[in-house]
Every structure is written in structure tokens, then in C-alpha cells.
PDB file of N, CA and C in Angstrom:
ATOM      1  N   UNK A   1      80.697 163.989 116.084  1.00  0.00           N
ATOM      2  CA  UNK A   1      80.072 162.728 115.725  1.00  0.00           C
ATOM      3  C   UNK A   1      81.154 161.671 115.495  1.00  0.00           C
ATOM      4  N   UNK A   2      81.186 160.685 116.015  1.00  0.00           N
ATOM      5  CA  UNK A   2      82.027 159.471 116.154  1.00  0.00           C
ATOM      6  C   UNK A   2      82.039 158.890 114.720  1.00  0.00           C
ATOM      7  N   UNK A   3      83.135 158.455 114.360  1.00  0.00           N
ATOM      8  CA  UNK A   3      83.096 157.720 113.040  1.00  0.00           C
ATOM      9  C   UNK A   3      82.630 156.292 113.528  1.00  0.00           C
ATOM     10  N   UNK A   4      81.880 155.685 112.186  1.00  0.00           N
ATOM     11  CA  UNK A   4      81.478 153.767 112.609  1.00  0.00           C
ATOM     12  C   UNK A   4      82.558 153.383 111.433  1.00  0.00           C
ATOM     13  N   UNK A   5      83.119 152.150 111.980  1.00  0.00           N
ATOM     14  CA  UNK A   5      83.731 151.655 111.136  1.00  0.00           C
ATOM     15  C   UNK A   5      83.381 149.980 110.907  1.00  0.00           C
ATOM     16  N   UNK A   6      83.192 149.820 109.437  1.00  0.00           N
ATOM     17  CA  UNK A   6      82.408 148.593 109.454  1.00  0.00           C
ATOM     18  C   UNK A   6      83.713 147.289 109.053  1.00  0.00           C
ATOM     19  N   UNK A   7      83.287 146.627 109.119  1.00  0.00           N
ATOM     20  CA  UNK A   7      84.330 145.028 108.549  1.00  0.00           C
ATOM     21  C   UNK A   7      83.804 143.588 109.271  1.00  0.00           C
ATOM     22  N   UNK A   8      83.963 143.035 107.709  1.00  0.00           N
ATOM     23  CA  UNK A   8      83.393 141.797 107.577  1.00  0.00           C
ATOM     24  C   UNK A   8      84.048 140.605 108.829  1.00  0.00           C
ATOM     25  N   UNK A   9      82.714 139.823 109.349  1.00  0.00           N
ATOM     26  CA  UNK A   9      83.367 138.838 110.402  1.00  0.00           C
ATOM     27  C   UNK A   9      84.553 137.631 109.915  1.00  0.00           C
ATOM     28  N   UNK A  10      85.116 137.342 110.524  1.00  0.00           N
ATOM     29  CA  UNK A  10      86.213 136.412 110.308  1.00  0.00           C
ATOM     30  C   UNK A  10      85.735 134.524 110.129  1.00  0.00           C
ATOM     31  N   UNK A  11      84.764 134.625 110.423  1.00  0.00           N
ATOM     32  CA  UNK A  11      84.565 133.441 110.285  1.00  0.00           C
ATOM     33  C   UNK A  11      83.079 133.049 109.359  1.00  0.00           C
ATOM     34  N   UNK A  12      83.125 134.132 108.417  1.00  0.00           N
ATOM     35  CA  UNK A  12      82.176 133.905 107.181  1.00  0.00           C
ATOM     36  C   UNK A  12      83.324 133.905 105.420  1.00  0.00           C
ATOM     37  N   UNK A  13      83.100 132.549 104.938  1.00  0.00           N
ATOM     38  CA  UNK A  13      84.165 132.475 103.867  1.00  0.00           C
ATOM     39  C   UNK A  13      82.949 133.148 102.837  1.00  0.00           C
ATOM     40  N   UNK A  14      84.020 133.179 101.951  1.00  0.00           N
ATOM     41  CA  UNK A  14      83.651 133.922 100.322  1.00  0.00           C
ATOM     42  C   UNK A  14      84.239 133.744  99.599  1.00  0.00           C
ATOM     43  N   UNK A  15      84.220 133.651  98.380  1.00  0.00           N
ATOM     44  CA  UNK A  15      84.898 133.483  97.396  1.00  0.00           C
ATOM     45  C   UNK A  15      84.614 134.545  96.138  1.00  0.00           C
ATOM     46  N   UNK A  16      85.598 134.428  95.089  1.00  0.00           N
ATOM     47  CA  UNK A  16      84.753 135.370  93.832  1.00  0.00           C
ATOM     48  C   UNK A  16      84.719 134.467  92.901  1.00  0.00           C
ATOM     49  N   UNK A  17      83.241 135.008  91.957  1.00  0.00           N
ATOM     50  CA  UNK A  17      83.084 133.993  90.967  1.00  0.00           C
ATOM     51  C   UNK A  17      82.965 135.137  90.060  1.00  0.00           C
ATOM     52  N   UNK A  18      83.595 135.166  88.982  1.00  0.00           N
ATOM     53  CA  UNK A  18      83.260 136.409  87.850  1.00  0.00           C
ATOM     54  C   UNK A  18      83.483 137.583  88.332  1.00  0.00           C
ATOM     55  N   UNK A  19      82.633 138.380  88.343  1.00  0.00           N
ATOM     56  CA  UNK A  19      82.046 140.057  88.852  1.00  0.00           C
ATOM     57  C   UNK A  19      82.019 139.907  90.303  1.00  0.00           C
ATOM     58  N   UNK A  20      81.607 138.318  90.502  1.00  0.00           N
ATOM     59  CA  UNK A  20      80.747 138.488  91.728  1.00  0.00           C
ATOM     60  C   UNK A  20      81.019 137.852  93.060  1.00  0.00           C
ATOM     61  N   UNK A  21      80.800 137.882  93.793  1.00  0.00           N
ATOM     62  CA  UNK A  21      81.197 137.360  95.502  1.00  0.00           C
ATOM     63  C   UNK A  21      79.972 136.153  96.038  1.00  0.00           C
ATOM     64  N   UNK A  22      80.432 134.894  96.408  1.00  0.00           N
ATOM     65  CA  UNK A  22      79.290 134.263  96.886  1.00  0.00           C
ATOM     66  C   UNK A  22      79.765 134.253  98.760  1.00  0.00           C
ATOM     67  N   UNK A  23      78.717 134.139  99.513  1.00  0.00           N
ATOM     68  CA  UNK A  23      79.454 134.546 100.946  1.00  0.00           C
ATOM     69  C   UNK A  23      78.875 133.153 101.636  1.00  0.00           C
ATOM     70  N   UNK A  24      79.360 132.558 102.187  1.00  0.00           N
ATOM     71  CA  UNK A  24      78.773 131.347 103.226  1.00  0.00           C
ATOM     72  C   UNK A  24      79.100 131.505 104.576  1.00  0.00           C
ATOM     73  N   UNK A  25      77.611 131.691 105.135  1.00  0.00           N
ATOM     74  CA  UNK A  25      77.772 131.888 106.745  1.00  0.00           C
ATOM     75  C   UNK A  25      77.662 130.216 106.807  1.00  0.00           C
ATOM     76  N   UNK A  26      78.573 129.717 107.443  1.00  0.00           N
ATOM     77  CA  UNK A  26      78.918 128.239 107.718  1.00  0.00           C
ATOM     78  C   UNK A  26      77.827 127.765 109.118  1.00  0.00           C
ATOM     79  N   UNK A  27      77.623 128.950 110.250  1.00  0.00           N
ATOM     80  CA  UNK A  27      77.057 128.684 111.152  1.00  0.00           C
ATOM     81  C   UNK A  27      75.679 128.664 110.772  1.00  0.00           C
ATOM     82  N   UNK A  28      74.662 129.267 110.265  1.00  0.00           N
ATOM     83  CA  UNK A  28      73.260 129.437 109.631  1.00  0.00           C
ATOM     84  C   UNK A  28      73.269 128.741 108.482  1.00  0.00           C
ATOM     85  N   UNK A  29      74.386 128.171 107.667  1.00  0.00           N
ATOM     86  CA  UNK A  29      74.034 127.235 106.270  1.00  0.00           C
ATOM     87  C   UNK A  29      73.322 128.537 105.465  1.00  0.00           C
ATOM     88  N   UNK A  30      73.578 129.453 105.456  1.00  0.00           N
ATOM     89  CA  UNK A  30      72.866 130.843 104.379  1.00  0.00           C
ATOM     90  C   UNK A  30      73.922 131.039 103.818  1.00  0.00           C
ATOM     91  N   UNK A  31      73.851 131.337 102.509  1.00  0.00           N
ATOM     92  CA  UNK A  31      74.884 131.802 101.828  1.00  0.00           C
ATOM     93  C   UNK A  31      74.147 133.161 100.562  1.00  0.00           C
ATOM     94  N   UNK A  32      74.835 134.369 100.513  1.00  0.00           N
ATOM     95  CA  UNK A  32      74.322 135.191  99.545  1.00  0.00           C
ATOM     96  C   UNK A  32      75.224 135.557  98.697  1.00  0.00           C
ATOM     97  N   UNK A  33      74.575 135.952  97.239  1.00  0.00           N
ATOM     98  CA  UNK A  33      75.520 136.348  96.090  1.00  0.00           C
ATOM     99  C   UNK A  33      75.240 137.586  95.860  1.00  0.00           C
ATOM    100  N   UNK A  34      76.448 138.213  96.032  1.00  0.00           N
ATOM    101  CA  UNK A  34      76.770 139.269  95.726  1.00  0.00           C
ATOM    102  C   UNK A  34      77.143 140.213  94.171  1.00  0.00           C
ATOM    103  N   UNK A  35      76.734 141.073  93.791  1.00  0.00           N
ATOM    104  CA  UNK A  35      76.873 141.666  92.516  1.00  0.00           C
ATOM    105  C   UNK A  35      78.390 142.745  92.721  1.00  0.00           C
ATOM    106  N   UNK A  36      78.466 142.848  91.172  1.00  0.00           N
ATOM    107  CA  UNK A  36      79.498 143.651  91.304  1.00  0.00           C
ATOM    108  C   UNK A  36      80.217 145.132  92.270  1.00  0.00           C
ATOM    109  N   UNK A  37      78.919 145.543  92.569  1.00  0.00           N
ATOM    110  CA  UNK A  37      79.088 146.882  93.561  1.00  0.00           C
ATOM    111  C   UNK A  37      79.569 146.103  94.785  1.00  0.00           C
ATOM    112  N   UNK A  38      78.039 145.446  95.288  1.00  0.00           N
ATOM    113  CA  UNK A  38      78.344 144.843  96.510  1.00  0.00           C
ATOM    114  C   UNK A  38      79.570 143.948  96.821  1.00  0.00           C
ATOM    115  N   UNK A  39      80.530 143.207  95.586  1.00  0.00           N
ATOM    116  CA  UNK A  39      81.769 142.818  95.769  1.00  0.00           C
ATOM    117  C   UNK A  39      82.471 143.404  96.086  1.00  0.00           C
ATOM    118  N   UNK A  40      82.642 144.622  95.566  1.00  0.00           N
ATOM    119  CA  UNK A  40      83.467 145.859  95.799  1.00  0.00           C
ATOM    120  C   UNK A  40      84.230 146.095  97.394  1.00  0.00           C
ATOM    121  N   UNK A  41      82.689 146.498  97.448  1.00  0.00           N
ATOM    122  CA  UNK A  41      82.790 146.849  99.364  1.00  0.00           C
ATOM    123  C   UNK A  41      82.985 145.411  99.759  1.00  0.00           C
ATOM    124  N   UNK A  42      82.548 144.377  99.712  1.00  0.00           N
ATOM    125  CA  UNK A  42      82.810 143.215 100.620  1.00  0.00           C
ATOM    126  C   UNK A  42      84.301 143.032 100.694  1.00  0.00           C
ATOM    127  N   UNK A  43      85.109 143.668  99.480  1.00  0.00           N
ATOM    128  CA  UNK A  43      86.545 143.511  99.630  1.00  0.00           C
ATOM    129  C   UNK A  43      87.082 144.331 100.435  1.00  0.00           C
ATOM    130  N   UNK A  44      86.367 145.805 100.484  1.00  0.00           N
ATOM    131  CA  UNK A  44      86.782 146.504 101.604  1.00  0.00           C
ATOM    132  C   UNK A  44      86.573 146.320 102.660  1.00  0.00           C
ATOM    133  N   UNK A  45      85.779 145.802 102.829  1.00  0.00           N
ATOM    134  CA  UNK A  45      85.572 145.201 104.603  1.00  0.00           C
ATOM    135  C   UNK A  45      86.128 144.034 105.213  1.00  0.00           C
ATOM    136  N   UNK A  46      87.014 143.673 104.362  1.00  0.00           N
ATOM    137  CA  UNK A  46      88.292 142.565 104.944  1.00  0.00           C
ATOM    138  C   UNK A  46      89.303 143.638 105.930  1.00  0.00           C
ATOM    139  N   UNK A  47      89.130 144.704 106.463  1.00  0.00           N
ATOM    140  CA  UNK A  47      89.972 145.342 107.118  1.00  0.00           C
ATOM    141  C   UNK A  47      88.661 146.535 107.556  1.00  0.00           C
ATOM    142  N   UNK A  48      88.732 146.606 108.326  1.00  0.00           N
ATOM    143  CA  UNK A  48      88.051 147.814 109.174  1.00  0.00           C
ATOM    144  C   UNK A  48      87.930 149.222 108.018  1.00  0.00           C
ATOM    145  N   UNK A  49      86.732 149.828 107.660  1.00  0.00           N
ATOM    146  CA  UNK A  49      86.335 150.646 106.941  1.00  0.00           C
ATOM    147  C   UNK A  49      85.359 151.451 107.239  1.00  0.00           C
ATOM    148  N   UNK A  50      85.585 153.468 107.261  1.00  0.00           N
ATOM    149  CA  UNK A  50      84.630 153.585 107.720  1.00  0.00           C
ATOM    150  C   UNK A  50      83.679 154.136 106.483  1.00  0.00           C
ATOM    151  N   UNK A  51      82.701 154.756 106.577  1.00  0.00           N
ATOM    152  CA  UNK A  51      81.565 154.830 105.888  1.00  0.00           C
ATOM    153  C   UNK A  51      81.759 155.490 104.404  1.00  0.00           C
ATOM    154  N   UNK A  52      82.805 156.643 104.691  1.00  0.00           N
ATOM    155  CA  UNK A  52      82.838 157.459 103.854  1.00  0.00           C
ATOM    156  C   UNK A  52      84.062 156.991 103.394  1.00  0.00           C
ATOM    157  N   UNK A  53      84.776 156.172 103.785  1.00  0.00           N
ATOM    158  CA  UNK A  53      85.977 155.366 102.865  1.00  0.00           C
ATOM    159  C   UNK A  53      85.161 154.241 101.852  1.00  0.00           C
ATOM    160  N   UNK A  54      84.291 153.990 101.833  1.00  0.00           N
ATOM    161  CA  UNK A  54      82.933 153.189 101.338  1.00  0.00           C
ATOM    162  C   UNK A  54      82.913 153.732  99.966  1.00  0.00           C
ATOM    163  N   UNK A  55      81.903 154.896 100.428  1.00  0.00           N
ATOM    164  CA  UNK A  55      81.510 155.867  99.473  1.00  0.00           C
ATOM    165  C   UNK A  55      82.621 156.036  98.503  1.00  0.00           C
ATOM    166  N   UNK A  56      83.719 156.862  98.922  1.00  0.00           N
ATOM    167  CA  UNK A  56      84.675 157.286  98.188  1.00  0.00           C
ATOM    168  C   UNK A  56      84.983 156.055  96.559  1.00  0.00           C
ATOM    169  N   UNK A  57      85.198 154.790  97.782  1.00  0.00           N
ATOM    170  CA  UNK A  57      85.807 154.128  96.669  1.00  0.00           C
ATOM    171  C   UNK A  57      84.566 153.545  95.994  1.00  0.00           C
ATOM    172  N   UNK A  58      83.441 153.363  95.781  1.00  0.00           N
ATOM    173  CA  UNK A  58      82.385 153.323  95.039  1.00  0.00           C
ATOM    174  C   UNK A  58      81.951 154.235  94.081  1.00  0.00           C
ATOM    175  N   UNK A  59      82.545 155.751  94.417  1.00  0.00           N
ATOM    176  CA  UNK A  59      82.129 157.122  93.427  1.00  0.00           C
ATOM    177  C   UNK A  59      83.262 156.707  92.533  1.00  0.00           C
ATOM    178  N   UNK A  60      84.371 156.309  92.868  1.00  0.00           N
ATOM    179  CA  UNK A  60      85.741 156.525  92.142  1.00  0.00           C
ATOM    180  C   UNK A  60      85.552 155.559  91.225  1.00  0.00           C
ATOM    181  N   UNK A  61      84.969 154.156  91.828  1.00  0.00           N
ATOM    182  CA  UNK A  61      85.165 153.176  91.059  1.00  0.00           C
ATOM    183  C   UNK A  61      83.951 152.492  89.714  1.00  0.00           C
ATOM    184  N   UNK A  62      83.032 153.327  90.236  1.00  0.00           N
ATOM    185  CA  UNK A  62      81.584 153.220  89.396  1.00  0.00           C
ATOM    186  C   UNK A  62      80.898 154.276  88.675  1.00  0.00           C
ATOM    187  N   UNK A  63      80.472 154.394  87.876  1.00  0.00           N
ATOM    188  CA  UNK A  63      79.626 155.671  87.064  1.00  0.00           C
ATOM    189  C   UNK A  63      78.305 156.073  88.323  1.00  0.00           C
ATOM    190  N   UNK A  64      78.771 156.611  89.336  1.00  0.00           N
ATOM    191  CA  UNK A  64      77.443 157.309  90.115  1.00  0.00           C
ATOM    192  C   UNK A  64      77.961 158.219  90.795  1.00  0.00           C
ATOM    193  N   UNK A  65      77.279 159.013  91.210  1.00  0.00           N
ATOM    194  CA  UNK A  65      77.598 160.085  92.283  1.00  0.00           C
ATOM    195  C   UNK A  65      77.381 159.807  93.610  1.00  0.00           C
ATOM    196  N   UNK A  66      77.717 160.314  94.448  1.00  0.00           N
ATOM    197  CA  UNK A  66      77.759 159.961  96.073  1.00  0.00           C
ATOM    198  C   UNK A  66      76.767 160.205  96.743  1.00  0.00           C
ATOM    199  N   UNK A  67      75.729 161.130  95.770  1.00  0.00           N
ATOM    200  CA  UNK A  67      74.320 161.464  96.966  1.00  0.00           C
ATOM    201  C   UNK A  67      73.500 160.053  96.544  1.00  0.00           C
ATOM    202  N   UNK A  68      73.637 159.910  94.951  1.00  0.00           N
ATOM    203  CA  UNK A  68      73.129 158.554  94.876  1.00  0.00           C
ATOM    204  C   UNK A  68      73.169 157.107  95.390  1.00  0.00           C
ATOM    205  N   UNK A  69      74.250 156.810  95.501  1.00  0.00           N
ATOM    206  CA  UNK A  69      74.751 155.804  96.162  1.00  0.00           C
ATOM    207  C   UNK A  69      74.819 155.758  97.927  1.00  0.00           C
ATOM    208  N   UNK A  70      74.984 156.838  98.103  1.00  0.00           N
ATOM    209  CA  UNK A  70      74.777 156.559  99.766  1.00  0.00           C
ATOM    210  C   UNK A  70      73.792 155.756 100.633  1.00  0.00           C
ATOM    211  N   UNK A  71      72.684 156.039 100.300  1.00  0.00           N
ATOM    212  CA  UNK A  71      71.375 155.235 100.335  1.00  0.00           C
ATOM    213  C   UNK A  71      71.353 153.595 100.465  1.00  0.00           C
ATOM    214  N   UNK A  72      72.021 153.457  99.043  1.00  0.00           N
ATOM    215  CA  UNK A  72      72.269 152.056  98.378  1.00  0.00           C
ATOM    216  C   UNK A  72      73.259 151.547  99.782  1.00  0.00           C
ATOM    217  N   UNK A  73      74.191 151.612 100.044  1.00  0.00           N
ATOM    218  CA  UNK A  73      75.138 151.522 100.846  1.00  0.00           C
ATOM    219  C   UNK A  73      74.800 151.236 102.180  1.00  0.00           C
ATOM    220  N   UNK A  74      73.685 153.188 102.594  1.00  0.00           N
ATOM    221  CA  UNK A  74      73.628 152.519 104.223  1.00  0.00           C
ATOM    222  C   UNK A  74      72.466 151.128 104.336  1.00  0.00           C
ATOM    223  N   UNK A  75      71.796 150.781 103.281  1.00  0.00           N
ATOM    224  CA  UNK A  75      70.751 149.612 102.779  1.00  0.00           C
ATOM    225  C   UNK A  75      71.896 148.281 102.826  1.00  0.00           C
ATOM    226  N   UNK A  76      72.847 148.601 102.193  1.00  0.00           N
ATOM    227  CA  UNK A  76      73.601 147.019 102.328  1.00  0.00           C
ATOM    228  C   UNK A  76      74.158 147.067 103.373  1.00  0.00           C
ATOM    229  N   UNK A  77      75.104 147.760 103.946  1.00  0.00           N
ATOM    230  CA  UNK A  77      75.407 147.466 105.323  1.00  0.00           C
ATOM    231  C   UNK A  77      74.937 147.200 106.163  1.00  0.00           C
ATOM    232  N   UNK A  78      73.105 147.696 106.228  1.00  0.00           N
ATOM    233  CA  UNK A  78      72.257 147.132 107.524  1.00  0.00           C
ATOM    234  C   UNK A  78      72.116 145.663 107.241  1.00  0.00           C
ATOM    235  N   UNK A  79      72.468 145.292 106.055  1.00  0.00           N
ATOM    236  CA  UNK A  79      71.458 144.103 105.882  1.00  0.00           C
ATOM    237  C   UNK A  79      72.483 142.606 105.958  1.00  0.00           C
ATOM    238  N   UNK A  80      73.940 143.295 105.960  1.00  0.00           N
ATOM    239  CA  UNK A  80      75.155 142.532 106.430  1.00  0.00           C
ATOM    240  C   UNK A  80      75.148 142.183 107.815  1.00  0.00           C
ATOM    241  N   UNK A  81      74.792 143.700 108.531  1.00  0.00           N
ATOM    242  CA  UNK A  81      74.807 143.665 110.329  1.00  0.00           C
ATOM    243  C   UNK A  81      73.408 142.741 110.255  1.00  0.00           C
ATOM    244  N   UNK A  82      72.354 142.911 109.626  1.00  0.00           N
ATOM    245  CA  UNK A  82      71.172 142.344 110.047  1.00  0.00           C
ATOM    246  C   UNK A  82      71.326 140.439 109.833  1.00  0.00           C
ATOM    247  N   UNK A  83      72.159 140.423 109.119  1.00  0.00           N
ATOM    248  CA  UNK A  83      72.420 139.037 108.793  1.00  0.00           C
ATOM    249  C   UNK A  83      74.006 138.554 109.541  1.00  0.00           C
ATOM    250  N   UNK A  84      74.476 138.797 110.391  1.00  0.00           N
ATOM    251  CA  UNK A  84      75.497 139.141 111.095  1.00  0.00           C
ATOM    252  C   UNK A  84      76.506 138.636 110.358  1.00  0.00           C
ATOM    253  N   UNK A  85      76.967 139.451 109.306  1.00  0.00           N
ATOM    254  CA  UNK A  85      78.156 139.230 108.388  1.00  0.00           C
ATOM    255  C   UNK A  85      79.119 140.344 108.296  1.00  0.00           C
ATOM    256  N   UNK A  86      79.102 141.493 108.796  1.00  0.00           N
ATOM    257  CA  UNK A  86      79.412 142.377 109.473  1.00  0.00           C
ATOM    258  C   UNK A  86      79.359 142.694 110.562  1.00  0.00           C
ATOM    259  N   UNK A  87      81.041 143.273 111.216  1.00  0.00           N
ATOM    260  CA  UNK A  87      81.042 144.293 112.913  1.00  0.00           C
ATOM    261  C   UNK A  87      81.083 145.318 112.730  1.00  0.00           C
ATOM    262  N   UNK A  88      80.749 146.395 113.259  1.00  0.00           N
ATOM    263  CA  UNK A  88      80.476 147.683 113.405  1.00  0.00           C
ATOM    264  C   UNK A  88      81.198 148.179 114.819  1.00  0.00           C
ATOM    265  N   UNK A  89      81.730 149.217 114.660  1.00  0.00           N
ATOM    266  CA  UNK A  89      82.791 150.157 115.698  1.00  0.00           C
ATOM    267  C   UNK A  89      82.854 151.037 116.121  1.00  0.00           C
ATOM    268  N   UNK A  90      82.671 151.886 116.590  1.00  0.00           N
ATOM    269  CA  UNK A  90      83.170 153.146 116.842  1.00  0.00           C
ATOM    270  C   UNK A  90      84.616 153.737 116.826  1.00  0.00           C
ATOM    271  N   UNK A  91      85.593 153.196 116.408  1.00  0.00           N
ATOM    272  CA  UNK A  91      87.184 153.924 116.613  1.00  0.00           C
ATOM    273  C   UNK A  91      87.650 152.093 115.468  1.00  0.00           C
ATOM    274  N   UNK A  92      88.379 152.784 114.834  1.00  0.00           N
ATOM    275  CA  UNK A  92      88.793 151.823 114.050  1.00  0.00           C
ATOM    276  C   UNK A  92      90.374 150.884 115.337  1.00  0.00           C
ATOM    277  N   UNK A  93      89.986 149.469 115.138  1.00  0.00           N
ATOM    278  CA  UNK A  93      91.073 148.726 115.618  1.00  0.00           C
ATOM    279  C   UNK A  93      92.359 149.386 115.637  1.00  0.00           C
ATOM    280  N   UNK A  94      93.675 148.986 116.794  1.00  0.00           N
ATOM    281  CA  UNK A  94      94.692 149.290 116.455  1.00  0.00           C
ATOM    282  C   UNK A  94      95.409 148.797 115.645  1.00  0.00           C
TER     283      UNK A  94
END
């Protein structure tokens, strides 16, 4: 099974405010705020990441376990690709 490796597009800015991440797609005028988990990963996806490098640093970094959170995860990532704020890969960049 092929690894996916996800990371955020280059031409959606963000910033952090507090805990939290606000994201502006400049092309659609949408912008979403992000909570502390979901900041997390949005920082990891400034560089190509695959799924279970995700996970990892979410179990490590938060009071949950990994069967719990997985769910949560593959739910935000669709909804990054679904809002095209995320690329998705098969073989991480050179």
C-alpha cells in the first residue's frame, strides 16, 4: 500500500492567533479558524507529511490515543482537500 503524503498549498496564507491558526484562501475570499489540534497539523503540513507522521505527532502531543484520533484526522484532511487547502501524493517530494 502506497503511502499519501499530505501538505498545505503554497498560496493559502495563515497566520497564528493564540492557540489558534486563521487560514485565508485569497482566491475564494474563505477564510477558516482553526483550533488548537487542527493548528498543530496545519504546521505540519508546511512540508510534505504522511498520515501516520500526523497521528504520531498528535498522540505525542495531546492527551488521546491514536485509535481515537485517527477518525478526527482522516475528517480534517478531507475537508482541507475538499476546500482545496491541501495536496495530496503518493511518494513524498524530493
Amino acid at each position: 500500500m502506497a503511502t499519501l503524503y499530505f501538505c498545505r498549498l503554497q498560496d493559502k496564507l495563515s497566520t497564528d492567533l493564540d492557540q489558534e491558526t486563521i487560514i485565508l484562501d485569497l482566491e475564494s475570499g474563505i477564510y477558516s479558524q482553526l483550533n488548537s489540534v487542527a493548528s498543530t497539523i496545519w504546521k505540519l503540513l508546511e512540508r510534505p507529511v504522511s498520515f501516520e507522521d500526523i497521528v504520531n505527532e498528535v498522540v505525542s502531543t495531546y492527551d488521546v490515543t491514536e485509535a481515537s484520533c485517527k477518525d478526527e484526522i482522516i475528517s480534517f484532511l478531507a475537508d482541507l482537500a475538499e476546500n482545496r487547502l491541501i495536496s495530496i501524493a503518493n511518494e513524498a517530494p524530493a
